[in-house]
Each structure stands twice: as structure tokens, then as C-alpha cells.
C-alpha atoms as a PDB file:
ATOM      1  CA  UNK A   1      48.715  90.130 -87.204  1.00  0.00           C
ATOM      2  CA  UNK A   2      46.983  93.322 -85.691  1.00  0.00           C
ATOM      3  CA  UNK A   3      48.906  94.966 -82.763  1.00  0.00           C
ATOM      4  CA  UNK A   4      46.162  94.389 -80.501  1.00  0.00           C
ATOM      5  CA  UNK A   5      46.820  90.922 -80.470  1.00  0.00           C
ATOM      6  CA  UNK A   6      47.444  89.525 -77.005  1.00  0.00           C
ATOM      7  CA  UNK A   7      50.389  87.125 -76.280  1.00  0.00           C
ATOM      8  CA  UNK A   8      51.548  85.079 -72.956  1.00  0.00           C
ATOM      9  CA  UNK A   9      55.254  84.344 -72.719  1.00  0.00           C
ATOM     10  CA  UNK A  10      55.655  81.025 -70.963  1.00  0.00           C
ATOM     11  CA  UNK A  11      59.122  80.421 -69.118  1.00  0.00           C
ATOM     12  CA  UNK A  12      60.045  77.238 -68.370  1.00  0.00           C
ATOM     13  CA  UNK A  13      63.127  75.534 -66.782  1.00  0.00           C
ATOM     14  CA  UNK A  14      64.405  72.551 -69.346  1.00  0.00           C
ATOM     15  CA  UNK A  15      63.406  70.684 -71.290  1.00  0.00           C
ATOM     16  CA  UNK A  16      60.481  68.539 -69.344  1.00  0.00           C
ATOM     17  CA  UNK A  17      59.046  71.944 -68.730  1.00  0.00           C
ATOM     18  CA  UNK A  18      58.542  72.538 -72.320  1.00  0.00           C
ATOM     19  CA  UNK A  19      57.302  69.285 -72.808  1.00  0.00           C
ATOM     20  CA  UNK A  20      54.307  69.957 -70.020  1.00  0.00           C
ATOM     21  CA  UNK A  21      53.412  73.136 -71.544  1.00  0.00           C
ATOM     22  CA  UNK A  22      52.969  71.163 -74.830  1.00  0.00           C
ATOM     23  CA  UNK A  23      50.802  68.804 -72.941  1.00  0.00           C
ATOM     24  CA  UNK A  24      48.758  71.748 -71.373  1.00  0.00           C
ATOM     25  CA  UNK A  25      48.123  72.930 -74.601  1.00  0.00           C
ATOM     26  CA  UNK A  26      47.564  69.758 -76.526  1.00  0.00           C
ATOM     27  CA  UNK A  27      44.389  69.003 -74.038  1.00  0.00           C
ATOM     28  CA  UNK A  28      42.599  72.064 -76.131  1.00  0.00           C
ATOM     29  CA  UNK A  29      43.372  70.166 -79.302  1.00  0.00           C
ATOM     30  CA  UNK A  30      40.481  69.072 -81.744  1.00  0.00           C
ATOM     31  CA  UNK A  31      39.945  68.381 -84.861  1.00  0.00           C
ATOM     32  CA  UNK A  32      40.751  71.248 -87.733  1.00  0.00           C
ATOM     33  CA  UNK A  33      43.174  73.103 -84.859  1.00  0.00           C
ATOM     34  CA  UNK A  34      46.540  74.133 -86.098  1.00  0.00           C
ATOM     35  CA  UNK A  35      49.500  75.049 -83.987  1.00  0.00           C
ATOM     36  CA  UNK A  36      52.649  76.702 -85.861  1.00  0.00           C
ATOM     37  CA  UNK A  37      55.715  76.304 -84.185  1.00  0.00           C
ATOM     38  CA  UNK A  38      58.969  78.279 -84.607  1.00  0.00           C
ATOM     39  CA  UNK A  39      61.939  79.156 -83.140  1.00  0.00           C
ATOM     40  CA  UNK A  40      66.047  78.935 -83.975  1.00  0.00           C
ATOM     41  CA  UNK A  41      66.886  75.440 -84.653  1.00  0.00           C
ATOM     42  CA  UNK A  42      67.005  73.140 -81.255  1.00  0.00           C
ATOM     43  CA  UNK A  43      65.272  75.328 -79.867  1.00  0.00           C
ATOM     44  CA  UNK A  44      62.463  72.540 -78.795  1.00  0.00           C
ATOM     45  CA  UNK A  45      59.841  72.496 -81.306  1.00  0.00           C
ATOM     46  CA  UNK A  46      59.936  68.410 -81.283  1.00  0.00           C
ATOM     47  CA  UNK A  47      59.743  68.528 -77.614  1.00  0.00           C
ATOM     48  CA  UNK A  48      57.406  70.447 -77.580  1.00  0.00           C
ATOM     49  CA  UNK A  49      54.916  68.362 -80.081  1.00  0.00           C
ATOM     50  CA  UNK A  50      56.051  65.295 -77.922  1.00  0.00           C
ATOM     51  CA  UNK A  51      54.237  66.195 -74.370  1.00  0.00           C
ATOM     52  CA  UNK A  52      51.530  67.603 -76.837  1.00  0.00           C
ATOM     53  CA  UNK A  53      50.994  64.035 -78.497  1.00  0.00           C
ATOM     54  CA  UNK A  54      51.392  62.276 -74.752  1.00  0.00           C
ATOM     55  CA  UNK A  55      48.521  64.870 -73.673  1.00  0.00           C
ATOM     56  CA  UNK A  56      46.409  63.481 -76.885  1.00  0.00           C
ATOM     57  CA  UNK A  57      46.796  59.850 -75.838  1.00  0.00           C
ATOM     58  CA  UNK A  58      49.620  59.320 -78.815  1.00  0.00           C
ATOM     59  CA  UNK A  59      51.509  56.093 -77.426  1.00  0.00           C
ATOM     60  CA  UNK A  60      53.944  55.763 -80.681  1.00  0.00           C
ATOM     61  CA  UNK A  61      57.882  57.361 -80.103  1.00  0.00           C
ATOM     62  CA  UNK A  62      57.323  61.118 -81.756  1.00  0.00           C
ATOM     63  CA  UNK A  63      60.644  62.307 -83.410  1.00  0.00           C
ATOM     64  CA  UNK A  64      60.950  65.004 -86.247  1.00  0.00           C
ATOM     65  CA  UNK A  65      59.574  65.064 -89.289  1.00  0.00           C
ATOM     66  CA  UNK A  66      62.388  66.998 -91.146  1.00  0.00           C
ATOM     67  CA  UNK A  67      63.018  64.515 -93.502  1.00  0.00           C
ATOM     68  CA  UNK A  68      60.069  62.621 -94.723  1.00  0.00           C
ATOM     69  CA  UNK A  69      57.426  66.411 -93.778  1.00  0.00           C
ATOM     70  CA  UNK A  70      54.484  64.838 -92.125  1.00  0.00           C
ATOM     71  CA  UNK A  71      54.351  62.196 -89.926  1.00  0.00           C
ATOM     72  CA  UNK A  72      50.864  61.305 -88.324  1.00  0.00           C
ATOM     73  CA  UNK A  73      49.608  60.294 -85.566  1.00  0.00           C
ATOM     74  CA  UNK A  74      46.090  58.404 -83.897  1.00  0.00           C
ATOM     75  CA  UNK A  75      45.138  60.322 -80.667  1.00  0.00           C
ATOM     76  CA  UNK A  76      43.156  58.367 -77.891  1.00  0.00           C
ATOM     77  CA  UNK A  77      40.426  60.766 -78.737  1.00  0.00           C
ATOM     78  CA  UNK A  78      39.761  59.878 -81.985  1.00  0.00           C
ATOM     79  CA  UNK A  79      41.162  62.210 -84.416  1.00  0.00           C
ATOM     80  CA  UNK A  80      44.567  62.492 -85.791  1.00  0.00           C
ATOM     81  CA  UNK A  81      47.544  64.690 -85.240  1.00  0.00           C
ATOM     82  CA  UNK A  82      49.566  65.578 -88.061  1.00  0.00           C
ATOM     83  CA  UNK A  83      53.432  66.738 -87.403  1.00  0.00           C
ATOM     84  CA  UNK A  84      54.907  68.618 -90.244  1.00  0.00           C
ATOM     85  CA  UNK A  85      57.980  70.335 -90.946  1.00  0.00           C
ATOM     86  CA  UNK A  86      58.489  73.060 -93.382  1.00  0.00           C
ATOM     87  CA  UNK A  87      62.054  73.609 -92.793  1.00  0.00           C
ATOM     88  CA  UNK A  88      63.264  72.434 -96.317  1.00  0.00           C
ATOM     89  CA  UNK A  89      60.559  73.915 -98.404  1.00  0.00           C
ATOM     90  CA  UNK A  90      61.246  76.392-100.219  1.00  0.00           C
ATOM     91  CA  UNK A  91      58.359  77.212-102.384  1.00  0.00           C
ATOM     92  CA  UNK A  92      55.145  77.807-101.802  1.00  0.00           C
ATOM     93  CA  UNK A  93      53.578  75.247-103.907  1.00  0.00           C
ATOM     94  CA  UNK A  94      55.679  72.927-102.214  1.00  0.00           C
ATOM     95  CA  UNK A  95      53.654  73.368 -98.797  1.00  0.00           C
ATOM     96  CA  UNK A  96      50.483  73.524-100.838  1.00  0.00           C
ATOM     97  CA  UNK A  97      51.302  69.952-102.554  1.00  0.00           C
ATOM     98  CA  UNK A  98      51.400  68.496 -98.715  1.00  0.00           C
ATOM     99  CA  UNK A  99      47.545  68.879 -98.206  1.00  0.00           C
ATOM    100  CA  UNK A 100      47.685  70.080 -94.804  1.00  0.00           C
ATOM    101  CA  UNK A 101      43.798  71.820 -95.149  1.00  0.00           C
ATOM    102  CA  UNK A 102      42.544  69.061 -96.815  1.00  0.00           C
ATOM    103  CA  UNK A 103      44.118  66.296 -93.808  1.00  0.00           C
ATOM    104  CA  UNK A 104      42.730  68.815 -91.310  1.00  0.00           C
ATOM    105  CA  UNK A 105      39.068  68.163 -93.243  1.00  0.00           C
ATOM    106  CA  UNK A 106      39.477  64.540 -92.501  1.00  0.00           C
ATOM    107  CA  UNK A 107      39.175  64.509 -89.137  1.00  0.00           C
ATOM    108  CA  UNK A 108      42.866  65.815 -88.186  1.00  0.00           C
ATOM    109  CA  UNK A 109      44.645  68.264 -85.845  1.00  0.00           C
ATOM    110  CA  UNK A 110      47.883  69.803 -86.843  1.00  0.00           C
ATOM    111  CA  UNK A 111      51.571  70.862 -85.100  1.00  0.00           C
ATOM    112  CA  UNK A 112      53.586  72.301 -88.047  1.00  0.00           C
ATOM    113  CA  UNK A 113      57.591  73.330 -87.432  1.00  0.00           C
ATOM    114  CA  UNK A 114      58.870  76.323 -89.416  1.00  0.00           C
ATOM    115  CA  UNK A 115      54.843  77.170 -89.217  1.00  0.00           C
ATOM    116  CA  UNK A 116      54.879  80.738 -90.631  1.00  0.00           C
ATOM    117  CA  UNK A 117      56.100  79.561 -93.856  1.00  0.00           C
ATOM    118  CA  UNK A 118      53.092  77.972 -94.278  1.00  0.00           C
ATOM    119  CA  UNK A 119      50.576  80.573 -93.392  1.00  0.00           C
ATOM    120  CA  UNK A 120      49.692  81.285 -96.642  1.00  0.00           C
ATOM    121  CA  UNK A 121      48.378  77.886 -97.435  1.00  0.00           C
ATOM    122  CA  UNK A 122      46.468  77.706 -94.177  1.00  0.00           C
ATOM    123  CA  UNK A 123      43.217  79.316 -93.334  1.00  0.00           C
ATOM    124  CA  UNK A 124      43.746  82.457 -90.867  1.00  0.00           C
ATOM    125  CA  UNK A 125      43.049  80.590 -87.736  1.00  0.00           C
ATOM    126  CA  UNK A 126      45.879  79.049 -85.570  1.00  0.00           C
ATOM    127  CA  UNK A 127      47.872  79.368 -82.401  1.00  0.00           C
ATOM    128  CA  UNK A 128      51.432  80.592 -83.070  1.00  0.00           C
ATOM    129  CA  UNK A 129      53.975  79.476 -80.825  1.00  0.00           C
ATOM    130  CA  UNK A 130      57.454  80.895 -80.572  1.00  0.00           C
ATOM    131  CA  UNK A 131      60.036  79.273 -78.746  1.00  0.00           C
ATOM    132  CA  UNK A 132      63.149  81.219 -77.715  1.00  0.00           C
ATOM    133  CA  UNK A 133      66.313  80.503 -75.359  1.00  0.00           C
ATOM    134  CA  UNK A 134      66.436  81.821 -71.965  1.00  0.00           C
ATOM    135  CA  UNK A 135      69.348  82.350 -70.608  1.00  0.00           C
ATOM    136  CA  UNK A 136      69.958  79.401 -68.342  1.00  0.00           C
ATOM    137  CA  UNK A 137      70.645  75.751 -70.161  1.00  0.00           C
ATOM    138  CA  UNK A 138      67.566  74.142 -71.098  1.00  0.00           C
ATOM    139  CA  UNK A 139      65.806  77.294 -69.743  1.00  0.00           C
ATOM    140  CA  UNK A 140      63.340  78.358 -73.038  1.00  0.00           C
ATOM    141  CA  UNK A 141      60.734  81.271 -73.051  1.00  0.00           C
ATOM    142  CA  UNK A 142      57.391  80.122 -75.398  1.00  0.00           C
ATOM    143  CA  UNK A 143      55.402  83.490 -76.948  1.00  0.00           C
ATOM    144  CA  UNK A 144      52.086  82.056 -77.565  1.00  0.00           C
ATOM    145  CA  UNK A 145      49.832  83.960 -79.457  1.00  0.00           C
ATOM    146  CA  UNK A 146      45.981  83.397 -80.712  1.00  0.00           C
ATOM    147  CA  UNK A 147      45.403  84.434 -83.915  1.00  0.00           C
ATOM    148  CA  UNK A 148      41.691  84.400 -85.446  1.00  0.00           C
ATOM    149  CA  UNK A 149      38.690  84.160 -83.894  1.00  0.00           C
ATOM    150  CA  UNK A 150      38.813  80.260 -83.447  1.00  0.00           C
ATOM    151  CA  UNK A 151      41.901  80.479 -81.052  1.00  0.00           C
ATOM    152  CA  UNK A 152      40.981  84.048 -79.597  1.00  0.00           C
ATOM    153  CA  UNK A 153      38.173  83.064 -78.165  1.00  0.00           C
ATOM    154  CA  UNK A 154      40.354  80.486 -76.287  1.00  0.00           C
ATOM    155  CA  UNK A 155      42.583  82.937 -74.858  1.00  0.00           C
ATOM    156  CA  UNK A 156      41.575  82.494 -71.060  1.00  0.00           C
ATOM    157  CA  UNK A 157      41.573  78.726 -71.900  1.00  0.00           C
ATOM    158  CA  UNK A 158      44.778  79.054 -73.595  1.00  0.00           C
ATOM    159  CA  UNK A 159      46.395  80.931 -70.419  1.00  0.00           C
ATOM    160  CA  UNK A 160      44.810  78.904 -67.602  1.00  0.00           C
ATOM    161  CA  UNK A 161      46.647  76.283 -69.816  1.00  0.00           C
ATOM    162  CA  UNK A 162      49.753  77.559 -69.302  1.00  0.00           C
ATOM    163  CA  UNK A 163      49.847  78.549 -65.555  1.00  0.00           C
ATOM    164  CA  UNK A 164      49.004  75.021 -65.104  1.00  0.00           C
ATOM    165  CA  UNK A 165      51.745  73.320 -66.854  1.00  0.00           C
ATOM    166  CA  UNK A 166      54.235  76.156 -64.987  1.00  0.00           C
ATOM    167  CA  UNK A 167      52.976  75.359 -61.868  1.00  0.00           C
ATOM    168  CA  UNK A 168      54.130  71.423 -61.895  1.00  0.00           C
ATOM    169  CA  UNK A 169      57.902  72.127 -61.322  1.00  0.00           C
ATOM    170  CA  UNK A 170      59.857  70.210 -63.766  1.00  0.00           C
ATOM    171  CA  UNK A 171      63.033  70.183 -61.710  1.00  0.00           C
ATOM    172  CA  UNK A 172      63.877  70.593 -58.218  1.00  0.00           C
ATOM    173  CA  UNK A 173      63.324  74.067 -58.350  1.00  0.00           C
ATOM    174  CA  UNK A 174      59.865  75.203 -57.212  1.00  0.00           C
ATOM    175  CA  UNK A 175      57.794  76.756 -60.644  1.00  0.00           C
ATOM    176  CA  UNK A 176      55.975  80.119 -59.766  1.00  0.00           C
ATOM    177  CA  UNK A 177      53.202  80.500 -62.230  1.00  0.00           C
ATOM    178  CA  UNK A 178      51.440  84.086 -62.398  1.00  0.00           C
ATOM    179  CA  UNK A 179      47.877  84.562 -63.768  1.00  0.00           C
ATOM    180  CA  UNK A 180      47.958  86.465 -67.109  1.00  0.00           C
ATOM    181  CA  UNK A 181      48.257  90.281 -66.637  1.00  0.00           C
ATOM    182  CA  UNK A 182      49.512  90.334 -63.185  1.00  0.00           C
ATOM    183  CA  UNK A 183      53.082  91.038 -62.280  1.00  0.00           C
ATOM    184  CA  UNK A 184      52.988  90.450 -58.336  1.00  0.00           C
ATOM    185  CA  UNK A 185      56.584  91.494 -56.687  1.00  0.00           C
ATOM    186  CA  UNK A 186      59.569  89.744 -58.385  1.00  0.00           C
ATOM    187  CA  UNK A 187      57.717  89.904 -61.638  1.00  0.00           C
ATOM    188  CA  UNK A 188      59.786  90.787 -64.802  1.00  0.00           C
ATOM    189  CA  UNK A 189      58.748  92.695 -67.875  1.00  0.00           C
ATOM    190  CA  UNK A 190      57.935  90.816 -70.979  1.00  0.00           C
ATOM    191  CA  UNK A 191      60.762  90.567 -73.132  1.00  0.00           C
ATOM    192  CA  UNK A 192      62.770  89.636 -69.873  1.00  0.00           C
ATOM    193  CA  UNK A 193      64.473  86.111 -69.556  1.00  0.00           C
ATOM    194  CA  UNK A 194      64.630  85.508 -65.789  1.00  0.00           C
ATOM    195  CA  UNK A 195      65.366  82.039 -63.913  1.00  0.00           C
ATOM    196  CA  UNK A 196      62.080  80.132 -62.692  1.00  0.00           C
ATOM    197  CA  UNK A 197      59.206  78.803 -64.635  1.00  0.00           C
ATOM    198  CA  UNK A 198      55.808  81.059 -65.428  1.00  0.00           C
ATOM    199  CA  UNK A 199      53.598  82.645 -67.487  1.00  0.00           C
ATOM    200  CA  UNK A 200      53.139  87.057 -68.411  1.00  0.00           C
ATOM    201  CA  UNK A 201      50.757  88.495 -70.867  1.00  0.00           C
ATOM    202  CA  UNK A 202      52.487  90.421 -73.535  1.00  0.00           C
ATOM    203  CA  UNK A 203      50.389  92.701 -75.750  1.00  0.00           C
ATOM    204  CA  UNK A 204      50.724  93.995 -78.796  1.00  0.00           C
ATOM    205  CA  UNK A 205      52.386  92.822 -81.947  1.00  0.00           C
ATOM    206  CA  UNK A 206      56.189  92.344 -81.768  1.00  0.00           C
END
């Protein structure tokens, strides 16, 4: 990861929040796209993949895959989404032995938990998402971060994205979202965890 890489950190207020950002960003989805996910545990990776797979047309219940790795999915669109979770591998050639290129070959999207263990068996395109706690319950801050040319060239897709799922409040407090690179008055730095839904650019490599 080179430290000109550009990222957007994405408040939002709970959990619903999270869940439209997911959604946002699951309408860019197609087939051979990967999206790593990481973040402390309960953090909201599941939710996350869950207004994601509602944005793809998925109509089955999405829970975690922790214990049986990959769980699939049929999108409304025509492809499938694969949701994996790396969590409890340890070795490499455990990741490898899922197949998670060769699924993405056959017509497949992917949202994989614990994602940067499995860089190494993935090609070096994918959108890395980091999920952290803000400081309010439910309140979460989402780094998002192209990486390779197939997701940087996405980048003003990948922010108008954003700003639109912060600017549907999830809660009865009004969401402010910010177009990438500005910091109008009552703007915070990036690394800051303020109340209120939104979206900064953050660049370089952290």
C-alpha cells in the first residue's frame, strides 16, 4: 500500500447507518470485485455485508460465516456474492484451499471478514474497508480505501457512494455528509471521532 493512496473515513451513527453505507457501496458491486473487511471484533463487519447483500437484491437472512467460512449468496443481478471469514485461519494454505479467485472466476463478487489475512491469496485489486468505534454507542467510523487500479479508478464513484448513504439519517438526528476533500466549518480532522454521520478524505497510508 503506497502512501499516496487516498482514503475516505465514513462516520456513521449506529448501526442502520453502517448498514446503508454497505448498501451504497454494494450498488458498485460486480462480478470479480472483492471487498476486505476488518476491524476489532463486533465491530460491524456482518452488518455491514448485510445492507451490502439488501443493495444486491439478496432476499435470504445474511448472518456470519465464522463457522462454516463462506456462505454464498444469488444477487438479483445475476452474479453471486460470496461472504467469507478468515478469522480462524491460521495458515496460509488454509485461505488458499477456500478458492476464493477461482469462485470470483465463476461469475462471483466477494465480502471477506478478517480480509487482510487473505491478501496474499488474492490478486492486488480490492477495496479495503476498516471499521472502527466512535465514541458514541453504535457510533462506528469506516476507512475505506481503493487499492489497485480496478477500485482506484472508482474513487469518485466510491465517495459519491458514501456521501449518499451519510446523507439518509439513520436516526433522528439529521446526517451531514461533506463532499470528499472539503472540511466546511464544524469539520474535524481525519483521525477525529466526532458525533454526526459523514464522510472526509484521508490521504496517505496510515
Amino acid at each position: 500500500m503506497t502512501d499516496d493512496t487516498v482514503a475516505l473515513r465514513v462516520r456513521t451513527n449506529d448501526p442502520a447507518g453502517t448498514q446503508a453505507v454497505g448498501g451504497q457501496l454494494g450498488r458498485l458491486l460486480g462480478p470479480g470485485d472483492v471487498i476486505l473487511l476488518g476491524g476489532d471484533l463486533g465491530a460491524g463487519k456482518t452488518t455491514f455485508t448485510k445492507g451490502l447483500a439488501r443493495a444486491l437484491g439478496v432476499h435470504e437472512v445474511v448472518t456470519s460465516p465464522t463457522f462454516v467460512l463462506v456462505r454464498s449468496y444469488r444477487t438479483s443481478r445475476g452474479f453471486t456474492l460470496l461472504h467469507a471469514d478468515v478469522y480462524r485461519l491460521e495458515q496460509l494454505h488454509e485461505i488458499i484451499d477456500l478458492a476464493l479467485p477461482e469462485q470470483l472466476d465463476d461469475n462471483a463478487c466477494a465480502v471477506i471478514e478478517w480480509g487482510d489475512r487473505a491478501t496474499p491469496a488474492l490478486g492486488p485489486d480490492y477495496l479495503s474497508i476498516t471499521i472502527e468505534y466512535g465514541v458514541g454507542e453504535g457510533e462506528r467510523e469506516l476507512v475505506v480505501r481503493p487499492v489497485g487500479p480496478r477500485w482506484v479508478a472508482r474513487t469518485t464513484e466510491i465517495a459519491a457512494a458514501a456521501a449518499a448513504a451519510t446523507a439518509r439519517p439513520a436516526t433522528a438526528h439529521p446526517a451531514t455528509a461533506h463532499p470528499a476533500g472539503a472540511h466546511p466549518a464544524g469539520a474535524h480532522p481525519a483521525g477525529a471521532h466526532p458525533a454526526g454521520a459523514g464522510v472526509q478524505q484521508d490521504t496517505g497510508a496510515r
